[in-house]
C-alpha atoms as a PDB file:
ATOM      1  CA  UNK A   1       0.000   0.000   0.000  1.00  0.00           C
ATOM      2  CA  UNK A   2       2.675   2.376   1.088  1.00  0.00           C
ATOM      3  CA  UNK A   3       4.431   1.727  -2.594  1.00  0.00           C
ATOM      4  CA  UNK A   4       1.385   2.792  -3.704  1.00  0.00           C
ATOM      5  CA  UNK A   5       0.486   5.470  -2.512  1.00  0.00           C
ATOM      6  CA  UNK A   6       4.052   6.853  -3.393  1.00  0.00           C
ATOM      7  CA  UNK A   7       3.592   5.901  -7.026  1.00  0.00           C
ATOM      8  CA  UNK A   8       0.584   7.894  -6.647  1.00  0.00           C
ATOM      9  CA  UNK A   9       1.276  10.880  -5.156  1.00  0.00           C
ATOM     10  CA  UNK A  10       4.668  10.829  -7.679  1.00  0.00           C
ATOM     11  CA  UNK A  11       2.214  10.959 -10.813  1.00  0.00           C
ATOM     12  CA  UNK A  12       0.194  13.265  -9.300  1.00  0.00           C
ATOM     13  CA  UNK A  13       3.639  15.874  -9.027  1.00  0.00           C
ATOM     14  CA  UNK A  14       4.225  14.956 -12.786  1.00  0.00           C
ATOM     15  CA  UNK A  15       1.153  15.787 -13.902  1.00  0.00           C
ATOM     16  CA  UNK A  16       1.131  19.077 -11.830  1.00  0.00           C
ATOM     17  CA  UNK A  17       4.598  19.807 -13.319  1.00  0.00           C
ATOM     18  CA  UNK A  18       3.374  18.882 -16.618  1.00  0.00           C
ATOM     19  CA  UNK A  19       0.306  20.954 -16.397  1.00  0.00           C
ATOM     20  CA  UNK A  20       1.972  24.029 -15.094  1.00  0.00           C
ATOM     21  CA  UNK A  21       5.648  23.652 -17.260  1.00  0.00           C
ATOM     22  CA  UNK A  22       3.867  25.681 -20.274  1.00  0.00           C
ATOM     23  CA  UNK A  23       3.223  28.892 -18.163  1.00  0.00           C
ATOM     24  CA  UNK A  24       5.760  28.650 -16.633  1.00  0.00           C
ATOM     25  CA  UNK A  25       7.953  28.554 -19.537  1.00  0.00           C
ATOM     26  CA  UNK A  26       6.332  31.520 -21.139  1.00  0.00           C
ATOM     27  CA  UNK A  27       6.992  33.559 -18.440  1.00  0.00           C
ATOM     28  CA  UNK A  28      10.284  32.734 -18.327  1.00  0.00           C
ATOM     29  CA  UNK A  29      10.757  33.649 -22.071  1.00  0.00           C
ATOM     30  CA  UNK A  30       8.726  36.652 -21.845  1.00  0.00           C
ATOM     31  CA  UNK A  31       8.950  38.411 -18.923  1.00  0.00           C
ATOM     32  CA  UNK A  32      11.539  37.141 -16.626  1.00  0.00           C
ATOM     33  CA  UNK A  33      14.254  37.148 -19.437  1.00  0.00           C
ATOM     34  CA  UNK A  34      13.628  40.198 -20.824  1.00  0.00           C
ATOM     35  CA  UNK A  35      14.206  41.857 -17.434  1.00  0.00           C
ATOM     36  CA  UNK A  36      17.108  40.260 -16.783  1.00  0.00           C
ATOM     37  CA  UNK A  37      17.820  41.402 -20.714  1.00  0.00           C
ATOM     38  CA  UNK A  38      16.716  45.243 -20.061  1.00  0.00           C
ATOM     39  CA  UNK A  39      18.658  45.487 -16.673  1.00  0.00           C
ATOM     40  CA  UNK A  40      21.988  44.170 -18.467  1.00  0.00           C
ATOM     41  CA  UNK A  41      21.203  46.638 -21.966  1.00  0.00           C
ATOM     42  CA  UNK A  42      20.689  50.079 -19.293  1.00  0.00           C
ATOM     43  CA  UNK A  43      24.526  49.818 -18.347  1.00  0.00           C
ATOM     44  CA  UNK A  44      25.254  50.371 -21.874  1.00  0.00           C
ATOM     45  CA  UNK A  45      25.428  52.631 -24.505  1.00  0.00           C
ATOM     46  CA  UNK A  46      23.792  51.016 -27.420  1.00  0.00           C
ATOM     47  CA  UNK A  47      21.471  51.587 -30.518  1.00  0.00           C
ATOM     48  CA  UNK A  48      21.860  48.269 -31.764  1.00  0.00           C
ATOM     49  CA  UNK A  49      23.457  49.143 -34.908  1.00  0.00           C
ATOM     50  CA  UNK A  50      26.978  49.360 -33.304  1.00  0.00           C
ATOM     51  CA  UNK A  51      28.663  47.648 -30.402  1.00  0.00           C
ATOM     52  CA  UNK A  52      27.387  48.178 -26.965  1.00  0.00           C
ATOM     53  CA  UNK A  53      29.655  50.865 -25.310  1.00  0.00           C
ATOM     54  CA  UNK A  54      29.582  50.056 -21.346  1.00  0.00           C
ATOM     55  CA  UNK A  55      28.785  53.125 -19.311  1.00  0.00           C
ATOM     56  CA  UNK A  56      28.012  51.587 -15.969  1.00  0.00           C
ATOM     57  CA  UNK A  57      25.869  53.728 -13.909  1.00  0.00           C
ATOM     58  CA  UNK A  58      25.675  56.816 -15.648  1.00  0.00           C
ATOM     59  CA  UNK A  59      22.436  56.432 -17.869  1.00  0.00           C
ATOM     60  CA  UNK A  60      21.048  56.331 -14.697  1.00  0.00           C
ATOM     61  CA  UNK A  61      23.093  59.417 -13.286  1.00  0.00           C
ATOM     62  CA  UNK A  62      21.775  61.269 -16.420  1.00  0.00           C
ATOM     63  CA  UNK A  63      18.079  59.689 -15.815  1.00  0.00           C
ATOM     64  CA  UNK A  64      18.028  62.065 -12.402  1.00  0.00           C
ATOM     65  CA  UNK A  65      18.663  64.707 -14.553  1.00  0.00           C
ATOM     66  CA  UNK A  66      16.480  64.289 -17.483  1.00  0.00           C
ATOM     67  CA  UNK A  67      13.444  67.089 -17.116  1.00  0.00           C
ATOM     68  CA  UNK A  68      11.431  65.152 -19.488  1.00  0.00           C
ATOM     69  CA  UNK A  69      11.814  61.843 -17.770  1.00  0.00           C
ATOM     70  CA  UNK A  70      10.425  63.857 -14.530  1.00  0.00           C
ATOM     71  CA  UNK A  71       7.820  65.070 -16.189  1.00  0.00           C
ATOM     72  CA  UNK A  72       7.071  61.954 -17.175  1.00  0.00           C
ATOM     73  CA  UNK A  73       6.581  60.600 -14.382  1.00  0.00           C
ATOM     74  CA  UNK A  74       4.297  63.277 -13.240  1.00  0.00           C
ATOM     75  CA  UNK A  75       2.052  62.632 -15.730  1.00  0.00           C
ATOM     76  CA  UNK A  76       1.932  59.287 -15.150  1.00  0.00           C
ATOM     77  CA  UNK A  77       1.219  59.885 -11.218  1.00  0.00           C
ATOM     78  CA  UNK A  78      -1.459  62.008 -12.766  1.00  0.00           C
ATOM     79  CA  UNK A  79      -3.409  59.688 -15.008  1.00  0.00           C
ATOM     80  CA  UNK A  80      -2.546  56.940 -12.374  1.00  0.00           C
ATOM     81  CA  UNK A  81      -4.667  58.857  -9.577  1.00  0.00           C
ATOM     82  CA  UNK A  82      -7.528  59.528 -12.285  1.00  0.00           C
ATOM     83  CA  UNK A  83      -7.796  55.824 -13.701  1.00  0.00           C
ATOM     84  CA  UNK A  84      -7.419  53.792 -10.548  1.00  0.00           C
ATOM     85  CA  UNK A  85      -9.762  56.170  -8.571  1.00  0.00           C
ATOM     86  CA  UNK A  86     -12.415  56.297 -11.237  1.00  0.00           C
ATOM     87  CA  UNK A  87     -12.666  52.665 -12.097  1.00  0.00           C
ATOM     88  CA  UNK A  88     -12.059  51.778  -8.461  1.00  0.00           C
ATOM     89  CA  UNK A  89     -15.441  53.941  -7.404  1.00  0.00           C
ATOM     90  CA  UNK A  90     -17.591  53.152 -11.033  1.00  0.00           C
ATOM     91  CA  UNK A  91     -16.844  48.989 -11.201  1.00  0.00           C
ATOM     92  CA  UNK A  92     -18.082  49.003  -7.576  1.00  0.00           C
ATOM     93  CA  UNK A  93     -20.793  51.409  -7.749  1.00  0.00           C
ATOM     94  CA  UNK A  94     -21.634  48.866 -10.616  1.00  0.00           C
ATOM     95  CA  UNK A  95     -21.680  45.976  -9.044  1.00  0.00           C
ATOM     96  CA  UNK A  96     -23.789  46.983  -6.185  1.00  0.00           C
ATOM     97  CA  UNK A  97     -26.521  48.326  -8.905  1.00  0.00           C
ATOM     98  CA  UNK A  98     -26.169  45.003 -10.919  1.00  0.00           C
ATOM     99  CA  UNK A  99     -26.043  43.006  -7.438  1.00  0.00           C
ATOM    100  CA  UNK A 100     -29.416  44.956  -6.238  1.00  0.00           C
ATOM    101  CA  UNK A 101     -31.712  43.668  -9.460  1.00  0.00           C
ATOM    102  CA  UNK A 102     -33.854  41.890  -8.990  1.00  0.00           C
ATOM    103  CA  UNK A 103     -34.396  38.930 -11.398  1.00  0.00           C
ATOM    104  CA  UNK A 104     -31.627  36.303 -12.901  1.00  0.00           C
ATOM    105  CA  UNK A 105     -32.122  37.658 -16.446  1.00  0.00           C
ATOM    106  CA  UNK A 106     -32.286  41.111 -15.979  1.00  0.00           C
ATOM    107  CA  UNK A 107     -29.093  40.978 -13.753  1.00  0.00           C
ATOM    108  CA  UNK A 108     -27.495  38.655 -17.009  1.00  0.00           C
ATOM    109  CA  UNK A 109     -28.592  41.716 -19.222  1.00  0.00           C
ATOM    110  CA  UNK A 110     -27.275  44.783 -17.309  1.00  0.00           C
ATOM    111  CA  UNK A 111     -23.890  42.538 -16.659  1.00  0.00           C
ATOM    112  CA  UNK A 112     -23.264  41.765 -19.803  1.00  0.00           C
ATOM    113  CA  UNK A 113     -24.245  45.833 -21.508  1.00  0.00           C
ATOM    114  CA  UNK A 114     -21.365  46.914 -18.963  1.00  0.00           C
ATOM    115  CA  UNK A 115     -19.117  44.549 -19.588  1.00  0.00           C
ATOM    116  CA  UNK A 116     -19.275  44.904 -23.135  1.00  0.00           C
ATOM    117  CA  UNK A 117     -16.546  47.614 -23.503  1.00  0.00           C
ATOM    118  CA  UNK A 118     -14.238  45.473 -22.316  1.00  0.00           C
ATOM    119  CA  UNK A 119     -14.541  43.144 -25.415  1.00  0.00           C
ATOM    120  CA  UNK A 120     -13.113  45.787 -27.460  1.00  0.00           C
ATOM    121  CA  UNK A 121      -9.178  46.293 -27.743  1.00  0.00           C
ATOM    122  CA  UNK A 122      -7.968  49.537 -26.201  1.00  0.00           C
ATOM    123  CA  UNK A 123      -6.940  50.604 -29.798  1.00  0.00           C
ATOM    124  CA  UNK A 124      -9.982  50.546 -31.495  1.00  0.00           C
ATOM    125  CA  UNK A 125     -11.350  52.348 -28.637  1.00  0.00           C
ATOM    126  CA  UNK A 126      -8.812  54.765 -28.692  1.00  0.00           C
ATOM    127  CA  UNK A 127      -9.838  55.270 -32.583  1.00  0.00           C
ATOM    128  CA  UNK A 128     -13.319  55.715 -31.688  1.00  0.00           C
ATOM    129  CA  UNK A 129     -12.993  58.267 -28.738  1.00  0.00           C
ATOM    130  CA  UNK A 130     -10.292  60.173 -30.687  1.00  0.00           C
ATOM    131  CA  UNK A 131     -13.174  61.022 -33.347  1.00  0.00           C
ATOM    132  CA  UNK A 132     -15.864  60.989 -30.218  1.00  0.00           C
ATOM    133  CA  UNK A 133     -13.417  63.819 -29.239  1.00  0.00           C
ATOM    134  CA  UNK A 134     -12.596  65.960 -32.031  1.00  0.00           C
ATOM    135  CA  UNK A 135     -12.718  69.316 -31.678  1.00  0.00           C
ATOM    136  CA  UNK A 136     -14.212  69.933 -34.862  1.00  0.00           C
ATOM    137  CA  UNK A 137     -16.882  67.582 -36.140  1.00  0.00           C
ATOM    138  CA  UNK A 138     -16.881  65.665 -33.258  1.00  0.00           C
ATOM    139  CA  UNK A 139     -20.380  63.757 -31.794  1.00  0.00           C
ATOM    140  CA  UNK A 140     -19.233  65.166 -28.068  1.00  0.00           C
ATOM    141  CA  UNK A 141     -18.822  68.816 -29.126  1.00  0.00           C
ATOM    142  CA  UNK A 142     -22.140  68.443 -31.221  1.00  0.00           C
ATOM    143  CA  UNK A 143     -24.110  67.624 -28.435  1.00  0.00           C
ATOM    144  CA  UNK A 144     -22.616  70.597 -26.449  1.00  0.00           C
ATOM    145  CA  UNK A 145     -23.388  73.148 -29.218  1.00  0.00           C
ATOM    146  CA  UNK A 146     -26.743  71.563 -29.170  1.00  0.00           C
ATOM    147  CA  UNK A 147     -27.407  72.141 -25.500  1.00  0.00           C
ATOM    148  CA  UNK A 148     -25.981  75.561 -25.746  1.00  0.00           C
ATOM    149  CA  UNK A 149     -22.415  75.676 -24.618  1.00  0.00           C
ATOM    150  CA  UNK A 150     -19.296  76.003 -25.470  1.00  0.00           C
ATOM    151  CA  UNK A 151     -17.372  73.729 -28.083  1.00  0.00           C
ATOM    152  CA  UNK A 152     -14.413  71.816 -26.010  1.00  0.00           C
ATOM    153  CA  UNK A 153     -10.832  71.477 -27.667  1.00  0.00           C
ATOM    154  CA  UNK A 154     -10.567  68.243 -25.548  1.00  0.00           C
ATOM    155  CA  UNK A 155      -7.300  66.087 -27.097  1.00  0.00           C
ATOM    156  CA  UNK A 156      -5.800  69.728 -28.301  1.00  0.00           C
ATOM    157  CA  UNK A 157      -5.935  71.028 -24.840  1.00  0.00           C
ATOM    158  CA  UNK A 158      -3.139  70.534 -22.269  1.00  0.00           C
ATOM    159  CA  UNK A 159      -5.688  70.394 -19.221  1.00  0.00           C
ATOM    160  CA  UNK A 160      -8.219  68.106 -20.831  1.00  0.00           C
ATOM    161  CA  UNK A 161      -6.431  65.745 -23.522  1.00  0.00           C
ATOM    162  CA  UNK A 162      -5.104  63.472 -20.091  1.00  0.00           C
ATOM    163  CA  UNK A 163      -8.370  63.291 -18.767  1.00  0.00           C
ATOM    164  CA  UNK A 164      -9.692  62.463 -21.938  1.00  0.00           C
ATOM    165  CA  UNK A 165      -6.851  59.447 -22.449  1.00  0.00           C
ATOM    166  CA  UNK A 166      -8.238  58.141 -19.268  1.00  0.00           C
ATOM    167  CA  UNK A 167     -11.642  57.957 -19.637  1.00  0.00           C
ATOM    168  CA  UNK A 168     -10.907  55.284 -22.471  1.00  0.00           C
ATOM    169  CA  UNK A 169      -8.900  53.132 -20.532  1.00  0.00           C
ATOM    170  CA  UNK A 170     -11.469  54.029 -17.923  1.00  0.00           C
ATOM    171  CA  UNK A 171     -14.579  52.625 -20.392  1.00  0.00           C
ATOM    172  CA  UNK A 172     -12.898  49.634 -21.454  1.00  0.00           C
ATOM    173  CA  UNK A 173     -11.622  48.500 -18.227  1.00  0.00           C
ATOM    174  CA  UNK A 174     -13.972  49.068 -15.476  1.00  0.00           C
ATOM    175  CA  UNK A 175     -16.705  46.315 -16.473  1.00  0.00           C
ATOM    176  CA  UNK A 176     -14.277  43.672 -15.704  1.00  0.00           C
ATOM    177  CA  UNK A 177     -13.548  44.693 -12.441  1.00  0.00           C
ATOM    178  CA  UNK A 178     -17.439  45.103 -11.903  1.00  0.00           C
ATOM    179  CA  UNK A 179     -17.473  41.552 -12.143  1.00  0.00           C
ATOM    180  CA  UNK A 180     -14.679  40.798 -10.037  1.00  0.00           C
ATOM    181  CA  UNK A 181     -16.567  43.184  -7.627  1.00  0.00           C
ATOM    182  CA  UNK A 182     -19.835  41.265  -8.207  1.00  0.00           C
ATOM    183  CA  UNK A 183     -18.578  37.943  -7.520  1.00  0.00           C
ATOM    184  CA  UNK A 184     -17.089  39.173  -4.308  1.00  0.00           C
ATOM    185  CA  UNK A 185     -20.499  41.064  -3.359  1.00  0.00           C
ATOM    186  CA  UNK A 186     -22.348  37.585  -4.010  1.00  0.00           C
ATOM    187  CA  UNK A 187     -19.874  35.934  -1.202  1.00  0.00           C
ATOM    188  CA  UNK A 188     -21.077  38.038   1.377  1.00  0.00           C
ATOM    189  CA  UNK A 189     -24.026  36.014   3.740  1.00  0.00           C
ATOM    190  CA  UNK A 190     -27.151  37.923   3.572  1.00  0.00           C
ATOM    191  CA  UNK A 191     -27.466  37.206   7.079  1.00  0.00           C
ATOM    192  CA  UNK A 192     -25.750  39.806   7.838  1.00  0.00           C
ATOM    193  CA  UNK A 193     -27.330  42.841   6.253  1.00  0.00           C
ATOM    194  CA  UNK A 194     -30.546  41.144   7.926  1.00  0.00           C
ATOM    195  CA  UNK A 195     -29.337  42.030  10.956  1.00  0.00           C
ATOM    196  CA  UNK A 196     -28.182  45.028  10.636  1.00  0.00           C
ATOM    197  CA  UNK A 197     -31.691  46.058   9.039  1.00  0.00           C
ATOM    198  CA  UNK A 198     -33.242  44.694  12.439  1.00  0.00           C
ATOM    199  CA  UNK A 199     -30.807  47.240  14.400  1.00  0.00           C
ATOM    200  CA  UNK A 200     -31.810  49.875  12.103  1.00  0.00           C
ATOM    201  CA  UNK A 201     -28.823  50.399  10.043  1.00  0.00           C
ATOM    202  CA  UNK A 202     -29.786  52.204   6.767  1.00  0.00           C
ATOM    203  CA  UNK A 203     -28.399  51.531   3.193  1.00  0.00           C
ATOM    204  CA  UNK A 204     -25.541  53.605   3.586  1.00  0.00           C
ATOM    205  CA  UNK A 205     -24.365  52.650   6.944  1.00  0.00           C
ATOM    206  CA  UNK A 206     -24.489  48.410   5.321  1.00  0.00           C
ATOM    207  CA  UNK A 207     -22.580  49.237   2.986  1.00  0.00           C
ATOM    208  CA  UNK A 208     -19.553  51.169   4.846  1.00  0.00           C
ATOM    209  CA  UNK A 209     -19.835  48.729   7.920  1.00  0.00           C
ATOM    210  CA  UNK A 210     -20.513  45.365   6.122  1.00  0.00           C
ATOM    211  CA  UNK A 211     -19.772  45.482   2.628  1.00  0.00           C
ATOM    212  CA  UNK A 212     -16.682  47.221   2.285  1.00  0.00           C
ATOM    213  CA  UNK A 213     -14.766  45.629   5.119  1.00  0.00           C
ATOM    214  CA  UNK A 214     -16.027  42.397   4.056  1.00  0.00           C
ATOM    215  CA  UNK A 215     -14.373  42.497   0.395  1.00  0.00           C
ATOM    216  CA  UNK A 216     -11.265  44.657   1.312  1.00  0.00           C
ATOM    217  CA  UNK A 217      -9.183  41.912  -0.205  1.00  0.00           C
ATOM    218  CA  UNK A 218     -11.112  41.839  -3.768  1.00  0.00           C
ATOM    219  CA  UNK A 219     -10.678  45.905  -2.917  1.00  0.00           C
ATOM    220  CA  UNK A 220      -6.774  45.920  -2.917  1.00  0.00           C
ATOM    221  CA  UNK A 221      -6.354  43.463  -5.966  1.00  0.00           C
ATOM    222  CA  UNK A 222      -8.508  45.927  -7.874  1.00  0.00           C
ATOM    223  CA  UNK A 223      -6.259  48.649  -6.557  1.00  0.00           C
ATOM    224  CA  UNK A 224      -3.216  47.369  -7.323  1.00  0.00           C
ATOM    225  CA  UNK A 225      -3.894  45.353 -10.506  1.00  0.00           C
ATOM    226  CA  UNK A 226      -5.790  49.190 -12.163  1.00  0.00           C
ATOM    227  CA  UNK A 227      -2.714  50.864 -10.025  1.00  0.00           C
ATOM    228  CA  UNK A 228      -0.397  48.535 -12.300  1.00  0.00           C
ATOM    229  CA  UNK A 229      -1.653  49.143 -15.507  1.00  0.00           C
ATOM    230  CA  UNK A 230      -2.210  52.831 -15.097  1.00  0.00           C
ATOM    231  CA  UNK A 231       2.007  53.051 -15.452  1.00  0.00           C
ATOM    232  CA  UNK A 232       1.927  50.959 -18.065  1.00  0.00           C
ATOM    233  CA  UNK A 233      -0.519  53.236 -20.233  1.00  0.00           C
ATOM    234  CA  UNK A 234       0.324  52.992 -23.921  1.00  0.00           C
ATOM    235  CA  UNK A 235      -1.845  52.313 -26.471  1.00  0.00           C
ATOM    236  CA  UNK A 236      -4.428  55.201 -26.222  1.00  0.00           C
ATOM    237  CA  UNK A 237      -1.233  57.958 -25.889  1.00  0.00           C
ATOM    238  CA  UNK A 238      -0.041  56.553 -29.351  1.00  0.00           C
ATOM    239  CA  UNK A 239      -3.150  56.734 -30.925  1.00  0.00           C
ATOM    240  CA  UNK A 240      -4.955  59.690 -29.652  1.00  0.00           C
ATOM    241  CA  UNK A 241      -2.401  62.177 -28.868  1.00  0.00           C
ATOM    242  CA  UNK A 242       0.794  61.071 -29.708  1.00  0.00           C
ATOM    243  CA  UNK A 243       1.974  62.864 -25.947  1.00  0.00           C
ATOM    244  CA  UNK A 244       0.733  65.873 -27.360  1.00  0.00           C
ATOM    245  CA  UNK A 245      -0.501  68.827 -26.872  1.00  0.00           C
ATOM    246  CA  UNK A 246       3.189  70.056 -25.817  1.00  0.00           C
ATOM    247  CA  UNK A 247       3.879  66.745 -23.802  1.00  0.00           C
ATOM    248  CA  UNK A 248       0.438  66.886 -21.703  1.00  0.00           C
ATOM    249  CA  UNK A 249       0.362  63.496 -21.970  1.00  0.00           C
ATOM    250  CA  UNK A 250       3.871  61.756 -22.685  1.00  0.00           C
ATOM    251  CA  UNK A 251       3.462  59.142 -20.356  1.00  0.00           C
ATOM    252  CA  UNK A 252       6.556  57.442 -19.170  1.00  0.00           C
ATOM    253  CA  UNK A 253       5.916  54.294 -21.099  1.00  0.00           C
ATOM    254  CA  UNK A 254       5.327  56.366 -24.455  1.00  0.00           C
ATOM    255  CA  UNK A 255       8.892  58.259 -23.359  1.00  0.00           C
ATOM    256  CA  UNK A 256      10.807  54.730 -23.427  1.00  0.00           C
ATOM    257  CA  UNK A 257       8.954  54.537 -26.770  1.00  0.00           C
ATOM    258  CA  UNK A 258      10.208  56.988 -28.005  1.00  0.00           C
ATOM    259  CA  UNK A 259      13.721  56.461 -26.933  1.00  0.00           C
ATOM    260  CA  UNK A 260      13.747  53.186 -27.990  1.00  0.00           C
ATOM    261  CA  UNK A 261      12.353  53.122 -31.402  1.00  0.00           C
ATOM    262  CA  UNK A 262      12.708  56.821 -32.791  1.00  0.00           C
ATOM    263  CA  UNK A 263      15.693  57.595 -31.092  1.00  0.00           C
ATOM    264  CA  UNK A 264      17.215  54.431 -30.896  1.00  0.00           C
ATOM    265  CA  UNK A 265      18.669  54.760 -27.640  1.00  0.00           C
ATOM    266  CA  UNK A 266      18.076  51.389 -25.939  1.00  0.00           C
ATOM    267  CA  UNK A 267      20.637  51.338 -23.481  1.00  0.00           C
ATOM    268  CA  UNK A 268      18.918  54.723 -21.645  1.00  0.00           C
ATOM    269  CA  UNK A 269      15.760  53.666 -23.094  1.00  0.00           C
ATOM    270  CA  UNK A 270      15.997  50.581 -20.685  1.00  0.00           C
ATOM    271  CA  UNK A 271      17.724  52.953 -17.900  1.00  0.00           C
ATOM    272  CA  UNK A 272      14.188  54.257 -17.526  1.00  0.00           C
ATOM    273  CA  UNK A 273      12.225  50.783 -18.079  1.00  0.00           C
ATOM    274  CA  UNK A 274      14.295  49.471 -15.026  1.00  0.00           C
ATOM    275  CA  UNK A 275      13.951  52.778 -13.340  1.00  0.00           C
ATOM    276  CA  UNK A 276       9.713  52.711 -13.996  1.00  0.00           C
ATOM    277  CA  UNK A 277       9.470  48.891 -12.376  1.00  0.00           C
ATOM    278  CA  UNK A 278      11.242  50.017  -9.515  1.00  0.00           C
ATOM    279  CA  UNK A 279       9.270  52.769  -8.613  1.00  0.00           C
ATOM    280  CA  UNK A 280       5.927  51.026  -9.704  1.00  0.00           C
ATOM    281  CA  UNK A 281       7.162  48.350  -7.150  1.00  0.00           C
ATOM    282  CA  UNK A 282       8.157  50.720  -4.533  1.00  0.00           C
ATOM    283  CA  UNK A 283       4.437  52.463  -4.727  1.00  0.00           C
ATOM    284  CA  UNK A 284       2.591  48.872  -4.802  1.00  0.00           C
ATOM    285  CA  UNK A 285       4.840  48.309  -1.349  1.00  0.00           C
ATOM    286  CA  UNK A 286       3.420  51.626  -0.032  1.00  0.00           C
ATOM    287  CA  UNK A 287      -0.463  51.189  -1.077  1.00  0.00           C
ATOM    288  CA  UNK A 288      -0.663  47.669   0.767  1.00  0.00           C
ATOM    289  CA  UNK A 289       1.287  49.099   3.801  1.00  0.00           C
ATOM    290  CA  UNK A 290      -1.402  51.840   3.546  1.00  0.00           C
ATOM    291  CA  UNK A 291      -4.066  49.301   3.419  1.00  0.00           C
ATOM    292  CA  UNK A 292      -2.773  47.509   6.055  1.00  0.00           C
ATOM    293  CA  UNK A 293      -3.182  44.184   4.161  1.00  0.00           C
ATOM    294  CA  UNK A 294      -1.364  41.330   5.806  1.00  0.00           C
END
């Protein structure tokens, strides 16, 4: 029996090791590899039509100096507090709404009309806000003239074009997290807003006393997975703005772009790719120290 058992729980490792060798190898090709890759490239000089030139530390000693890598990172700060904020309150505002229907079908409906957006790839979205957006002809500034106000330069103005980036990423993004929101919400016993209704606690007072401390941890993922992808913010730059008007929006990420395949300057390009993960890490440290998760 005991040989048995062994043989057993030894095919049962294989297959687990089996199973789980595939994902494992693509993340080693694709993400822990390159890292490795861009950490070795940023102590280098190197446009990779000549031989790499080893400069040691000074990309990054020129990095601290670099106005437009600072303001950069600004930006990025910026749009980060606008898209994790906005989808953070919207995809849970959501999923209460959704959670509150009643009826099985018309909960299906409403779930599926809001998570529709997120079926669409963030640059044909881009494409369609961009012309949502023009200052011209646009269907936005239409509407406006219609009601009676002013026309809005939107993606040519340096105060609205980043809000404007984010409320894509912000439409595409925050009906998945309504349903990571909703499944949580569907996990919490009913038993308890029952009671609380028999001491007399109103809507609001269930929701800040039971609801929200009882998904806190589907809370932080959503924080930090939205906080995660806000630095990484690409696609919607390139298409819409290009980090225009006058750099309002040159993101970080669109920066290394920039470096990297106009400029051809890998070797700082990955100074500041390295530079970017670092802090990103450093501020995901911060937010769950700040959210005392354990």
């Amino acid at each position: 029996m005991g040989k048995k058992k062994q043989g057993g729980k030894r095919r049962e490792t294989m297959t687990a090791v089996f199973m789980i060798a595939p994902e494992i190898l693509l993340m080693l090709v694709f993400i822990f590899i390159p890292i490795v890759h861009a950490c070795y490239i940023s102590l280098f000089d190197w446009n990779a039509l000549r031989a790499k030139s080893f400069v040691g530390i000074s990309n990054y000693m020129k990095m601290l100096k670099d106005s437009t890598f600072k303001n950069s990172i600004l930006i990025t700060g910026k749009y980060a507090v606008i898209y994790v904020s906005a989808i953070y309150v919207l995809s849970l505002a959501a999923a209460v709404f959704v959670n509150s229907i009643k009826g099985k079908k018309r909960q299906q409906v409403c779930r599926v009309g809001i998570y529709l957006p997120n079926t669409v790839s963030t640059i044909v979205a881009a494409t369609l806000w961009a012309f949502l957006f023009n200052s011209r002809n646009g269907y936005i500034n239409k509407l406006l003239t219609e009601a009676g106000l002013k026309r809005q330069l939107f993606l040519g103005s340096q105060s609205q074009a980043l809000v404007c980036v984010a409320i894509v990423g912000i439409w595409v993004v925050f009906g998945y997290d309504m349903i990571i929101f909703l499944s949580a919400l569907k996990d919490v016993p009913g038993d308890y807003y029952e009671a609380a209704k028999i001491d007399g606690a109103n809507a609001v007072q269930r929701f800040f006393r039971i609801t929200l401390p009882l998904i806190k941890g589907t809370s932080i993922f959503i924080l930090i997975t939205t906080l995660v992808a806000s630095f990484q913010v690409f696609d919607q730059v390139r298409v819409m703005t290009a980090g225009g008007p006058g750099k309002a929006t040159e993101v970080t990420v669109y920066y290394i772009f920039q470096l990297a395949f106009e400029q051809y300057r890998f070797g700082y390009a990955s100074t500041i790719a390295v530079s970017l993960s670092l802090i990103l890490m450093l501020v995901t440290i911060v937010q769950l120290k700040l959210l005392k998760f354990k």
